[in-house]
C-alpha atoms as a PDB file:
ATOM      1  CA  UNK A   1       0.000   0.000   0.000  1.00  0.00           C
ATOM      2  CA  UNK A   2       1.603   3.373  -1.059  1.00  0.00           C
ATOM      3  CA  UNK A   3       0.633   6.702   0.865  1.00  0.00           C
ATOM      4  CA  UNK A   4      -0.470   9.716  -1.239  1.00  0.00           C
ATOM      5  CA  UNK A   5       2.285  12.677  -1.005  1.00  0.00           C
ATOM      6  CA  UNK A   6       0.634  15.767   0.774  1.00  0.00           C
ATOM      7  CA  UNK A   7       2.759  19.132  -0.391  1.00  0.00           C
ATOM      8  CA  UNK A   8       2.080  21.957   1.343  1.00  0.00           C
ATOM      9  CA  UNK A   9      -0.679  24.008   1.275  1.00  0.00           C
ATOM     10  CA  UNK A  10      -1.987  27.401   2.123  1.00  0.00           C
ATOM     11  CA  UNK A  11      -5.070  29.812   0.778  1.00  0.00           C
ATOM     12  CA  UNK A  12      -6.275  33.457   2.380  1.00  0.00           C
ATOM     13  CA  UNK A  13      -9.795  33.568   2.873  1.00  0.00           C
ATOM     14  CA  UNK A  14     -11.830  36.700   2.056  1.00  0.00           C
ATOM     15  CA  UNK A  15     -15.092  37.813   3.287  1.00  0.00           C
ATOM     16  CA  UNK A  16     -18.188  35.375   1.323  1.00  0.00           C
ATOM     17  CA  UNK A  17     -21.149  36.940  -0.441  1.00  0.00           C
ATOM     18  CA  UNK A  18     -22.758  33.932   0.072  1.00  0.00           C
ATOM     19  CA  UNK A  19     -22.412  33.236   3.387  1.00  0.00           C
ATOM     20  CA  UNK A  20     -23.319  36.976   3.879  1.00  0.00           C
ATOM     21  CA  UNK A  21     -26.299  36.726   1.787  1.00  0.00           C
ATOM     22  CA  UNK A  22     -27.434  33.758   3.652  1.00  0.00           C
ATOM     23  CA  UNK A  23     -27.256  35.253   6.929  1.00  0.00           C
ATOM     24  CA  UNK A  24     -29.120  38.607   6.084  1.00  0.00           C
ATOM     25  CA  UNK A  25     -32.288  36.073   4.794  1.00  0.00           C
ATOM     26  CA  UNK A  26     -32.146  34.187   7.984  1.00  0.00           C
ATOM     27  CA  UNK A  27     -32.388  37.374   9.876  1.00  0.00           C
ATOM     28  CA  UNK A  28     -34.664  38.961   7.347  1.00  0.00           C
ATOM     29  CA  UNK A  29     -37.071  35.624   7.763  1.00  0.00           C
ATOM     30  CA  UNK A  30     -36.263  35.415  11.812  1.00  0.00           C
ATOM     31  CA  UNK A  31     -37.990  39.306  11.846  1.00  0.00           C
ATOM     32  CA  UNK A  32     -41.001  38.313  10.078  1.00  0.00           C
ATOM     33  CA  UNK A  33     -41.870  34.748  11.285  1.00  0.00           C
ATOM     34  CA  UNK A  34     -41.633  36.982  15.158  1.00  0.00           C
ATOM     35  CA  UNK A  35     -43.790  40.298  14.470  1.00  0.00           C
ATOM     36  CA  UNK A  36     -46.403  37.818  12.282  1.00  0.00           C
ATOM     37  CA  UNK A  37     -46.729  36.117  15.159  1.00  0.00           C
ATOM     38  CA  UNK A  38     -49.792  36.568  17.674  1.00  0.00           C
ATOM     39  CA  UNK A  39     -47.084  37.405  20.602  1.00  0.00           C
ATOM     40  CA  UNK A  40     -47.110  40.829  22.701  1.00  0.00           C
ATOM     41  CA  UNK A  41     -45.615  43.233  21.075  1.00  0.00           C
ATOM     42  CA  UNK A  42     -43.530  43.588  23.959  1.00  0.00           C
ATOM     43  CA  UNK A  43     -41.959  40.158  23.852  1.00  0.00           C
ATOM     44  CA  UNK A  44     -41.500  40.542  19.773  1.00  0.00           C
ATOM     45  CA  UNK A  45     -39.141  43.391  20.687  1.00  0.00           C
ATOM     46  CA  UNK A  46     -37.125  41.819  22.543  1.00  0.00           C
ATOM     47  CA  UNK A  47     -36.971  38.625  20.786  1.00  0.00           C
ATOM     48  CA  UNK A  48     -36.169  41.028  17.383  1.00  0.00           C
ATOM     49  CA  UNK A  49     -33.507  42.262  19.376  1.00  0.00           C
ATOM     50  CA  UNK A  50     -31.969  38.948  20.395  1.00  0.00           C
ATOM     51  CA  UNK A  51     -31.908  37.918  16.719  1.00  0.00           C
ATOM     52  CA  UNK A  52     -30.673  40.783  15.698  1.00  0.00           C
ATOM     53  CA  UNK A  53     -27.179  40.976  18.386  1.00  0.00           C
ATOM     54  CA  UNK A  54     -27.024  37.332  17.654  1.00  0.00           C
ATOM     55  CA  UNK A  55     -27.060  38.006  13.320  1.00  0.00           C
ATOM     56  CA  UNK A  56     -24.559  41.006  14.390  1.00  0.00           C
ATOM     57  CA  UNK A  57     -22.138  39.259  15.713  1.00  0.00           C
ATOM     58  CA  UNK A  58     -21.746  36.416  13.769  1.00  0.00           C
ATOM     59  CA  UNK A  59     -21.636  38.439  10.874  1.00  0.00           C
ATOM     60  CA  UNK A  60     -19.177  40.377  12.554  1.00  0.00           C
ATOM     61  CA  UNK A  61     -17.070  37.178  13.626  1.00  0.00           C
ATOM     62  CA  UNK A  62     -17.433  34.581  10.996  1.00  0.00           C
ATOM     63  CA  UNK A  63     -19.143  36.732   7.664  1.00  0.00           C
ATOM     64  CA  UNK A  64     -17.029  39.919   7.673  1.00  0.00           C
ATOM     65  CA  UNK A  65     -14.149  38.323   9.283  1.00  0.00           C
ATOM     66  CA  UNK A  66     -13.048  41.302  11.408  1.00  0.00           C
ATOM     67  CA  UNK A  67     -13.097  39.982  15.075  1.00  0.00           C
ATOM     68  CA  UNK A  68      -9.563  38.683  16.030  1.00  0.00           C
ATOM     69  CA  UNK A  69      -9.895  34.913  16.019  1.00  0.00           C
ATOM     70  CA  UNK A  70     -11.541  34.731  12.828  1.00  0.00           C
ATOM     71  CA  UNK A  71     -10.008  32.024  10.806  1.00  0.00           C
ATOM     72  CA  UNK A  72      -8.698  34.131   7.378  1.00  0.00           C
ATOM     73  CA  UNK A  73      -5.767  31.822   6.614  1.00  0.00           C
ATOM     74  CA  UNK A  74      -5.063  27.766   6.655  1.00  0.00           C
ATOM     75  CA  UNK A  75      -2.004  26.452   5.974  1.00  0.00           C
ATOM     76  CA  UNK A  76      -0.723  22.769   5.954  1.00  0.00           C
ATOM     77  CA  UNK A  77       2.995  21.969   5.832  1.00  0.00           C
ATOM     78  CA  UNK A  78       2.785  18.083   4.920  1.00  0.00           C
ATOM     79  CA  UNK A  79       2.339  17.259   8.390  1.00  0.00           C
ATOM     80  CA  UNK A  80       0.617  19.864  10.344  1.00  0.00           C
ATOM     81  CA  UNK A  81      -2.119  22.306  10.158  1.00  0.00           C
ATOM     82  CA  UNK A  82      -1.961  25.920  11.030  1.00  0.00           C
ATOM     83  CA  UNK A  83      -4.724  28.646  10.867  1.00  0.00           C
ATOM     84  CA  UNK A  84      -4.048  32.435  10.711  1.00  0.00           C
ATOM     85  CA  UNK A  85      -6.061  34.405  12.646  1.00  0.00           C
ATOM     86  CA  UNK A  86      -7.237  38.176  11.844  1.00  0.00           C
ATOM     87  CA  UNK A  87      -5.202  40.130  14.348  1.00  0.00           C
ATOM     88  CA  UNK A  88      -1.912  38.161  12.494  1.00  0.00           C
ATOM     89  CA  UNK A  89      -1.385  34.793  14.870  1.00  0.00           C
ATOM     90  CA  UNK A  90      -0.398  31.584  13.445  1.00  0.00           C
ATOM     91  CA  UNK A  91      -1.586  28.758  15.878  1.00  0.00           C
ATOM     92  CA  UNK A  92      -1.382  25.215  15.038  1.00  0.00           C
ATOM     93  CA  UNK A  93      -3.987  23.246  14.925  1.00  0.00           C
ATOM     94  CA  UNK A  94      -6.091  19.444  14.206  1.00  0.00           C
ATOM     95  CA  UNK A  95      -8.917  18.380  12.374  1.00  0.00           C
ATOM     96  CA  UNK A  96     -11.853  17.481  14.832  1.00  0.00           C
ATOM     97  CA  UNK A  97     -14.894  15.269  13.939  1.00  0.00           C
ATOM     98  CA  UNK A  98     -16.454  15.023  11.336  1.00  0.00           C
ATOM     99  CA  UNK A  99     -15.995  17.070   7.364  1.00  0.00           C
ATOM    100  CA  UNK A 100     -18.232  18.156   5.043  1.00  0.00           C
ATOM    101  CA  UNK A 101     -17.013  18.462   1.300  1.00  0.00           C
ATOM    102  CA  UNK A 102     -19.412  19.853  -1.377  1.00  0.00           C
ATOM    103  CA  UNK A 103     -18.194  21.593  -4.688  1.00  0.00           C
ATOM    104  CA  UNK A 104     -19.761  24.939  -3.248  1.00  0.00           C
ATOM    105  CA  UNK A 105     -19.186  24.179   0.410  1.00  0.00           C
ATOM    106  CA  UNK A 106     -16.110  22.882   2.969  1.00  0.00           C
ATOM    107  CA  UNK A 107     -16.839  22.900   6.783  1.00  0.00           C
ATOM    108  CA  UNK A 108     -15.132  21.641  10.008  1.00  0.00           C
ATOM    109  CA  UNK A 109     -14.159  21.936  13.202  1.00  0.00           C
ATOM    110  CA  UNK A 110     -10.240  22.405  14.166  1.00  0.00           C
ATOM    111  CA  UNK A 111      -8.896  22.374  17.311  1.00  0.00           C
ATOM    112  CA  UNK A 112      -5.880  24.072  18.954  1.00  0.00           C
ATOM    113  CA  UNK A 113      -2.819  21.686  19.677  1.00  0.00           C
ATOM    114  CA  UNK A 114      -0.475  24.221  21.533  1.00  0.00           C
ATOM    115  CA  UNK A 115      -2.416  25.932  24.394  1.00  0.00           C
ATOM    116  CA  UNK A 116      -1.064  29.063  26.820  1.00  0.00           C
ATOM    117  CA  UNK A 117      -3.717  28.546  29.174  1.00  0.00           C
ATOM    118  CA  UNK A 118      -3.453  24.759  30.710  1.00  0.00           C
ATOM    119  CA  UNK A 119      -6.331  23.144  30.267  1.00  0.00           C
ATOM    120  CA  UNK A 120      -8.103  25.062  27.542  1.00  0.00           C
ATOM    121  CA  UNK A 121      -7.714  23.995  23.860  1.00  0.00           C
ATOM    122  CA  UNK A 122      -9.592  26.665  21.360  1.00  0.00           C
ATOM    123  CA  UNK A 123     -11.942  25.081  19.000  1.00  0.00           C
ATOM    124  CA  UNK A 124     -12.392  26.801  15.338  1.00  0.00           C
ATOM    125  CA  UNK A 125     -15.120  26.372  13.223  1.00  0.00           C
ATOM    126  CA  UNK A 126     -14.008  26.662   9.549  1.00  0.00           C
ATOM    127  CA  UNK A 127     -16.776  27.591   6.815  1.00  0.00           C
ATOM    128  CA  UNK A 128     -15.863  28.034   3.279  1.00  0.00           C
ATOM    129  CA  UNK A 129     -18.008  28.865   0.850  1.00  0.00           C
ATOM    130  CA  UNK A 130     -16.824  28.520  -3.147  1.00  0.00           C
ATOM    131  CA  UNK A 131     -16.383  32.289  -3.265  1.00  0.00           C
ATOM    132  CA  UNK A 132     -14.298  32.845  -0.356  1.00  0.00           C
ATOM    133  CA  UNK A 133     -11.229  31.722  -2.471  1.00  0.00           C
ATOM    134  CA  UNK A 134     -10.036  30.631  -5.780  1.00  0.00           C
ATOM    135  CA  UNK A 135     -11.804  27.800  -7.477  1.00  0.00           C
ATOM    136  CA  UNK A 136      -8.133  26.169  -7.567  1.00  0.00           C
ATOM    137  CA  UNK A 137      -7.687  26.986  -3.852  1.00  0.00           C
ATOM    138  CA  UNK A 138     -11.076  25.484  -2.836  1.00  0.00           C
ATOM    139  CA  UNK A 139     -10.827  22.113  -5.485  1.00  0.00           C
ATOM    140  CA  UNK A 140      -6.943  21.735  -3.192  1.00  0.00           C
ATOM    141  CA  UNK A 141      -8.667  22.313  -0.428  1.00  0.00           C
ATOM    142  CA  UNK A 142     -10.909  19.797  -0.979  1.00  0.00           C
ATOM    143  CA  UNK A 143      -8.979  16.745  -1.955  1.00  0.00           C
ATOM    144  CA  UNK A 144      -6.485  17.658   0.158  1.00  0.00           C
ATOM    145  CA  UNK A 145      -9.266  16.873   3.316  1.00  0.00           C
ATOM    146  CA  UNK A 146     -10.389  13.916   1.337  1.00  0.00           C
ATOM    147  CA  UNK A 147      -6.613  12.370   1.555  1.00  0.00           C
ATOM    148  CA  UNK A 148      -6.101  13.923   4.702  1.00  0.00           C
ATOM    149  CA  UNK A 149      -9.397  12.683   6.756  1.00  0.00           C
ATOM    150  CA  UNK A 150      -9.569   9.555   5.011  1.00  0.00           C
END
């Protein structure tokens, strides 16, 4: 049995239209589905307003990429994985569970290897839509988690 030969890898992520496009629907639909609704108005307020903090700042975290452990960068040296974070850290990390591979869609969970704080491990969840990179970036991507995770 001969193993496949994994050359490095690495791809920047930009911000997805996509996901971005998603997300304003699902709050869009969230607002609607709660003021149709025969609730007090009082309770629709602040149910609006807990959708919309909770559609702010995921858009803010994992959409727009701007908070500073959002995943812009992921590297893979043969042997190890590494994501770059927004504020410029390079942290190593693992593949966790399970991966989903679709020609428009790659998601997983990674976890940190090297911790500072005993006893707590980071966990990052990785979304990539098609247009968050190159189509050559995200077909690599791909097979290289098929090889990798298989």
């Amino acid at each position: 049995m001969t193993s496949a030969r994994v050359e490095t890898f690495s791809i920047s992520l930009r911000p997805s239209r996509i996901y971005a496009t998603g997300t304003l629907l699902l709050l869009l639909l969230s607002l609607f589905s709660i003021w149709w609704a025969a609730i007090p108005w009082l309770i629709s307020l602040s149910l609006s307003l807990t959708s919309l903090i909770t559609i702010l700042w995921t858009a803010h975290r994992h959409v727009l990429l701007r908070h500073a452990d959002s995943v812009v960068g992921i590297d893979h040296d043969g042997q190890f994985w590494h994501l770059t974070l927004a504020d410029n850290r390079r942290i190593g990390v693992e593949i966790q569970g399970e991966v989903l591979l679709t020609p428009w869609l790659v998601a997983f969970m990674m976890r940190q290897t090297e911790t500072l704080q005993p006893g707590r491990r980071c966990r990052f969840p990785v979304v990539i839509f098609a247009d968050t990179v190159s189509y050559d970036g995200h077909r690599r991507l791909r097979l290289l988690l098929r090889i990798v995770t298989a």
